[in-house]
Protein backbone atom coordinates (compact mmCIF):
# COMPACT_ATOMS: atom_id res chain seq x y z
CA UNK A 1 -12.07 34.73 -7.87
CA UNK A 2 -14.14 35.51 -4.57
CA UNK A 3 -12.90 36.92 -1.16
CA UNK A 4 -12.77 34.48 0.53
CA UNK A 5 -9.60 33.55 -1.05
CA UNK A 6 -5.55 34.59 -0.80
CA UNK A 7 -2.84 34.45 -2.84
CA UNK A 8 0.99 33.29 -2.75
CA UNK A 9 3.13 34.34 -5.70
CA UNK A 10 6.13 32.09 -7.16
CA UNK A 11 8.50 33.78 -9.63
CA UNK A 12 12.10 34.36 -11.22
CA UNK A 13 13.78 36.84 -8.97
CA UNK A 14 14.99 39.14 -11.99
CA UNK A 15 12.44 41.19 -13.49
CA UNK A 16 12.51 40.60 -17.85
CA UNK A 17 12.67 43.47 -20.02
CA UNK A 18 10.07 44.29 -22.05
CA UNK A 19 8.14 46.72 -24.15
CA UNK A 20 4.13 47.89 -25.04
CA UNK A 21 3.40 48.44 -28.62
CA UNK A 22 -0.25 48.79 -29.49
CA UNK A 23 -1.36 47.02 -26.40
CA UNK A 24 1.18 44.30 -26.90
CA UNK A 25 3.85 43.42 -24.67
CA UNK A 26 7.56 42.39 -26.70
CA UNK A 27 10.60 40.96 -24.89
CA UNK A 28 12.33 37.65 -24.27
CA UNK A 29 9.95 36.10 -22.32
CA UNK A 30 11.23 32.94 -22.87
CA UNK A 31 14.03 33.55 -20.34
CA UNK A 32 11.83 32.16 -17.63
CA UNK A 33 12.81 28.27 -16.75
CA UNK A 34 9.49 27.49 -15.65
CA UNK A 35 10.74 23.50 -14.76
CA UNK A 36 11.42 24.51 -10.88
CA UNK A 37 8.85 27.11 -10.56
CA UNK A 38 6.55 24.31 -11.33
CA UNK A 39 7.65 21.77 -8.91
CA UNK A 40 6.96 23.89 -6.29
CA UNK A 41 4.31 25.28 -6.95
CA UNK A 42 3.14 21.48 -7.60
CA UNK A 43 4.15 20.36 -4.20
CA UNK A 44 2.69 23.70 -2.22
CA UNK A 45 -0.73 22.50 -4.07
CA UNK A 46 -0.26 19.48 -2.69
CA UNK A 47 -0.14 20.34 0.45
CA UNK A 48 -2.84 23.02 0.19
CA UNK A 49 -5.22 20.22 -0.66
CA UNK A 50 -5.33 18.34 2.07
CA UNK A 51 -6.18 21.01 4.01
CA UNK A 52 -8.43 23.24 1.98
CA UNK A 53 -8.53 23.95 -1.79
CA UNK A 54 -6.40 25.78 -4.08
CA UNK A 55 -4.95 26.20 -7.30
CA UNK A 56 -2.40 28.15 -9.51
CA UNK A 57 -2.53 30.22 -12.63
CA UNK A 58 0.90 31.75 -14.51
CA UNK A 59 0.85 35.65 -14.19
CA UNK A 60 3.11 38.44 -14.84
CA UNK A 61 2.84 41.41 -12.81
CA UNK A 62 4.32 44.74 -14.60
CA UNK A 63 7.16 46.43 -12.75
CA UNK A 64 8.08 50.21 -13.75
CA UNK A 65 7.48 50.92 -17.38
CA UNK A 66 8.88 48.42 -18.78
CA UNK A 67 10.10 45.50 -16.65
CA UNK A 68 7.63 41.89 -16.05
CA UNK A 69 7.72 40.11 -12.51
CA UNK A 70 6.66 36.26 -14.24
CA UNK A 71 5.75 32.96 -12.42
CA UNK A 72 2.97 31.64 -10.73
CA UNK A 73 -0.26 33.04 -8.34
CA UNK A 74 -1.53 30.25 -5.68
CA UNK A 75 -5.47 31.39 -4.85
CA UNK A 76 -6.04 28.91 -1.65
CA UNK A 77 -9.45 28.63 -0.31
CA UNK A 78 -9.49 29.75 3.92
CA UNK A 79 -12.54 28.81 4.81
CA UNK A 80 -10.82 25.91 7.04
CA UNK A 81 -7.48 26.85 7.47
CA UNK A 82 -6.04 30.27 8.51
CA UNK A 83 -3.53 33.07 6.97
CA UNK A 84 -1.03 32.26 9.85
CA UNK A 85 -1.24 28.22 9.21
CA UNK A 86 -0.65 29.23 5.56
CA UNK A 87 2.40 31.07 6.38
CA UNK A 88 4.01 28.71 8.50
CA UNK A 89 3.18 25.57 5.76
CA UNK A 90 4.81 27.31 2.89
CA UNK A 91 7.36 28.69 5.34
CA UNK A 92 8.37 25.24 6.94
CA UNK A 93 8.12 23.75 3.16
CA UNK A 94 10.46 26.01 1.29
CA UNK A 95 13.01 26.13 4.52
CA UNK A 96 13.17 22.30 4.35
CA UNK A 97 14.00 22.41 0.46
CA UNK A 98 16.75 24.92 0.91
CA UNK A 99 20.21 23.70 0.41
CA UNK A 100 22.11 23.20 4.09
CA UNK A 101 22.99 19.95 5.58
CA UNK A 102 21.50 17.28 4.60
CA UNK A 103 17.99 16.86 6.46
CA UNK A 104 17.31 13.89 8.89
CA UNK A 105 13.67 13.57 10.42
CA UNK A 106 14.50 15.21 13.38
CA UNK A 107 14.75 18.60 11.67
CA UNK A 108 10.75 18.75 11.11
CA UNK A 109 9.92 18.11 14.96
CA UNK A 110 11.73 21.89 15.58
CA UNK A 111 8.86 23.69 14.43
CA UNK A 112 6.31 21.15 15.08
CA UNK A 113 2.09 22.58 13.83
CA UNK A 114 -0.87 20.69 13.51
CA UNK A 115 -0.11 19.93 9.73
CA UNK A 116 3.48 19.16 10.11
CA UNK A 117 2.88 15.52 8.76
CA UNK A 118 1.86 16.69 5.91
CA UNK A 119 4.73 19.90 5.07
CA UNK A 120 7.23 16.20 6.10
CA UNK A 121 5.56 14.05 3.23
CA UNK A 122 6.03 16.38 0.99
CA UNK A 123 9.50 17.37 1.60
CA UNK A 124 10.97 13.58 0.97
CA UNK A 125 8.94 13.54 -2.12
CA UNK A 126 9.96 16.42 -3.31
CA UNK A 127 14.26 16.20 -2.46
CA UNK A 128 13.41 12.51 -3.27
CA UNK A 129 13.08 14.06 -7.02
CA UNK A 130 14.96 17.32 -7.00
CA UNK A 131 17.38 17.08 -4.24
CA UNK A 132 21.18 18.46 -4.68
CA UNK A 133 19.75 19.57 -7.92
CA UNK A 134 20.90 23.44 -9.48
CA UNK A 135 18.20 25.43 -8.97
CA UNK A 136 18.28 27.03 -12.57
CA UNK A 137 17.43 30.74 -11.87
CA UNK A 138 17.22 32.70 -8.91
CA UNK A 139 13.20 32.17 -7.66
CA UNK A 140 11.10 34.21 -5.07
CA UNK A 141 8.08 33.44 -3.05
CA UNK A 142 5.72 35.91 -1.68
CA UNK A 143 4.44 35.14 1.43
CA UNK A 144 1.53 37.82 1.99
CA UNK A 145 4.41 40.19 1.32
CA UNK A 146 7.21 38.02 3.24
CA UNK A 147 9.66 37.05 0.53
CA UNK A 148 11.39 34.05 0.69
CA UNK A 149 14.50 33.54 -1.88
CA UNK A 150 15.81 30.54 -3.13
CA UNK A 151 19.21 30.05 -5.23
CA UNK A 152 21.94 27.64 -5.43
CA UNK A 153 21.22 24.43 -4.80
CA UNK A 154 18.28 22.16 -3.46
CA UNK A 155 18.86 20.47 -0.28
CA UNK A 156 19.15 16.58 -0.26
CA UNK A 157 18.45 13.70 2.39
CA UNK A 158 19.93 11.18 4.14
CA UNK A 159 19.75 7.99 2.62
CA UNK A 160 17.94 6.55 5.24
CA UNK A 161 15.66 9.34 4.79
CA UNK A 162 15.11 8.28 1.24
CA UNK A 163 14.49 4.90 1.37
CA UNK A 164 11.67 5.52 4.30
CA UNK A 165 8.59 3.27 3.32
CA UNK A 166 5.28 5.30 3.22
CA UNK A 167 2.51 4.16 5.58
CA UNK A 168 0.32 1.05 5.01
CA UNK A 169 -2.67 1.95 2.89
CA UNK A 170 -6.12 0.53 2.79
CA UNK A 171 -7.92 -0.05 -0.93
CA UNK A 172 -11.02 -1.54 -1.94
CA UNK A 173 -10.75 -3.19 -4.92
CA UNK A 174 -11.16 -6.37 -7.49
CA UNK A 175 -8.24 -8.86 -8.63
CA UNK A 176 -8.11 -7.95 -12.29
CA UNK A 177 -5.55 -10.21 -13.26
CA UNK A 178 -2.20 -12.13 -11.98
CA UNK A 179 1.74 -12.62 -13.32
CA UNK A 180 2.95 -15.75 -11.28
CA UNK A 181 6.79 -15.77 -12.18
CA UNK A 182 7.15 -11.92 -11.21
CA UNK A 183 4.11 -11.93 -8.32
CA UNK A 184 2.80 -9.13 -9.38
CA UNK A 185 -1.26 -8.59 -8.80
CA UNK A 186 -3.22 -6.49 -11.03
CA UNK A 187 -6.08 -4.87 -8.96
CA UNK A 188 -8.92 -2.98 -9.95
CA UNK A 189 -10.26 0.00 -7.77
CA UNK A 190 -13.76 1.28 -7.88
CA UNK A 191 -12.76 4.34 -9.91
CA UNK A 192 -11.70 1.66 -12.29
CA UNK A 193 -8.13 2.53 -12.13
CA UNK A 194 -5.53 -0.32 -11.98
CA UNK A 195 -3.05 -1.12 -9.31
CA UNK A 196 -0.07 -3.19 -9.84
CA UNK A 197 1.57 -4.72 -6.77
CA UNK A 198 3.97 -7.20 -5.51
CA UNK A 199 2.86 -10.41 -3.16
CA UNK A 200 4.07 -13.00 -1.55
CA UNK A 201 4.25 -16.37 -3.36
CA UNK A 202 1.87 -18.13 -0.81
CA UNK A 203 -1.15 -15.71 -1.54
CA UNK A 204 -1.41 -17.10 -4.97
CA UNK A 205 -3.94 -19.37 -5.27
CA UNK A 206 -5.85 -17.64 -2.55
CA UNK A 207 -5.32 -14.21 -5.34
CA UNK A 208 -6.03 -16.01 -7.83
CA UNK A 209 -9.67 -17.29 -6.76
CA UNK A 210 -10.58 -14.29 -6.52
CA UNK A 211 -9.96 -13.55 -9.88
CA UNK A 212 -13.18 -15.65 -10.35
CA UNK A 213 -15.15 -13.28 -8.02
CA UNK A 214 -16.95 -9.96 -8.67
CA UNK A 215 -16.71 -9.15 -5.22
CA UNK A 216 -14.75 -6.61 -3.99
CA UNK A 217 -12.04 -7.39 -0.97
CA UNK A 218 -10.03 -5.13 1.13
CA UNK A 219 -6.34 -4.57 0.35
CA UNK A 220 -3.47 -3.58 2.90
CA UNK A 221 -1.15 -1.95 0.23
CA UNK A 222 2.39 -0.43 1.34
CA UNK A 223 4.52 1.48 -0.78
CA UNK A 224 7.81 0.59 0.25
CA UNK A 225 11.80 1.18 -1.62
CA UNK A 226 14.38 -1.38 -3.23
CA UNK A 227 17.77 -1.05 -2.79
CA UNK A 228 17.75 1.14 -5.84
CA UNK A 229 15.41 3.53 -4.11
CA UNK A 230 12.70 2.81 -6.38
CA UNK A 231 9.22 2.71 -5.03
CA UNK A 232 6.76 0.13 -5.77
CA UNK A 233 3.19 -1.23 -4.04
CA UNK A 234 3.38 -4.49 -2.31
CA UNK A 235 0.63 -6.23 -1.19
CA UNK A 236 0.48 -7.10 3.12
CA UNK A 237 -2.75 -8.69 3.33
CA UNK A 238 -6.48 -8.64 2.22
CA UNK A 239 -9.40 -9.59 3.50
CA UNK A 240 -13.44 -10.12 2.63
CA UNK A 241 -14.06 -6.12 2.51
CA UNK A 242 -17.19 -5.31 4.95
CA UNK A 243 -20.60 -3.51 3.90
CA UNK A 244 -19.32 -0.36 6.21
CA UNK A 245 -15.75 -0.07 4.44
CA UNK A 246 -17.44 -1.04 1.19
CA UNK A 247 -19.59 1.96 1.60
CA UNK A 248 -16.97 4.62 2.83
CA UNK A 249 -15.08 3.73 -0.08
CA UNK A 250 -17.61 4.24 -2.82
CA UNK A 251 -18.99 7.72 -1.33
């Protein structure tokens, strides 16, 4: 691990007990729920990403002689980003997450920073899978030594909140194959994963000569939520892809 990089630790408030025989350590380790630890850590990677690079590694740190501090070390890369933008990402995540009432939009413009789009995404996709939930075991976060506690409860959002389609996307990609009764298109991107989404009736036959073509087309592709909440792709329109989109996309 090189200098140029920092760490945030994740772990269960309440030291385990343990003891060292011959260079081993003994105790219940297994007490540590490691389900929630993970999520966030997942999301705060997540967000890391798009600004820099990081990654996380379980540790346990000893405490006293025989007490274990266990959960999770984030090493983030700051060669683009600095300590203070770090802080106030993890910061604005984890206060968002927090159980309180139940968060509406507005919330995130209060402590508005360059990245704040991203710390909002993140948020609805994480409550979206964990909100209201019991936080199993007390957790800590340390913050370049600013702990942050979390216990209780997750927070939760609004409904409208929830259902909130994400932004249209743009994908360059192949018809792979077709399912009339349910419109659902089967598209192929150039890192040869596939794509399932919805269309509209009226873009069959149009979707479907394609199907004869090698060629790749450009795909406006919105994820967007049922009544149920559930999110799928749908497909808003497509178009011969051009040699300068063609190119972005496979570099």
């Amino acid at each position: 691990m090189n200098d140029s990089k920092i760490h945030i630790f994740a772990y269960r408030s309440e030291n385990i007990h343990v003891e060292f025989n011959d260079g081993r350590v003994e105790g219940d380790l297994n007490k540590v729920i490691w389900g929630d630890l993970e999520n966030i850590v997942s999301s705060l990677l997540n967000i890391f990403n798009h600004v820099g690079k990081a990654e996380a590694v379980s540790y346990f740190s000893v405490e006293g002689k025989d007490n274990v501090q266990i959960g999770k070390k984030i090493a983030i890369e700051i060669a683009s980003i600095t300590e203070c933008d770090i802080k106030i990402l993890t910061e604005s995540f984890l206060n968002q997450i927090k159980k309180g009432d139940m968060i509406n939009p507005d919330l995130f413009d209060e402590h508005s920073c360059s990245f704040n789009e991203i710390v909002k995404k993140e948020v609805r996709s994480f409550l979206f899978q964990n909100g209201n939930k019991q936080i199993k075991q007390d957790l800590e976060i340390d913050v370049f030594g600013s702990i942050m506690k979390l216990s209780g409860r997750f927070g939760q959002l609004e409904n409208n909140v929830i259902n909130l389609d994400e932004p249209p996307e743009i994908h360059i990609a192949n018809v792979n194959g077709l399912i009339k009764h349910s419109r659902m298109a089967h598209l192929k991107l150039a890192s040869s994963k596939i794509l399932i989404t919805y269309f509209n009736q009226n873009d069959f036959l149009p979707l479907h000569n394609l199907m004869l073509s090698d060629e790749p087309q450009q795909f406006i592709l919105q994820q967007k939520h049922d009544a149920g909440g559930k999110k799928d792709w749908y497909l808003n329109s497509f178009e011969k892809c051009s040699d300068e989109s063609l190119n972005f996309q496979l570099t």
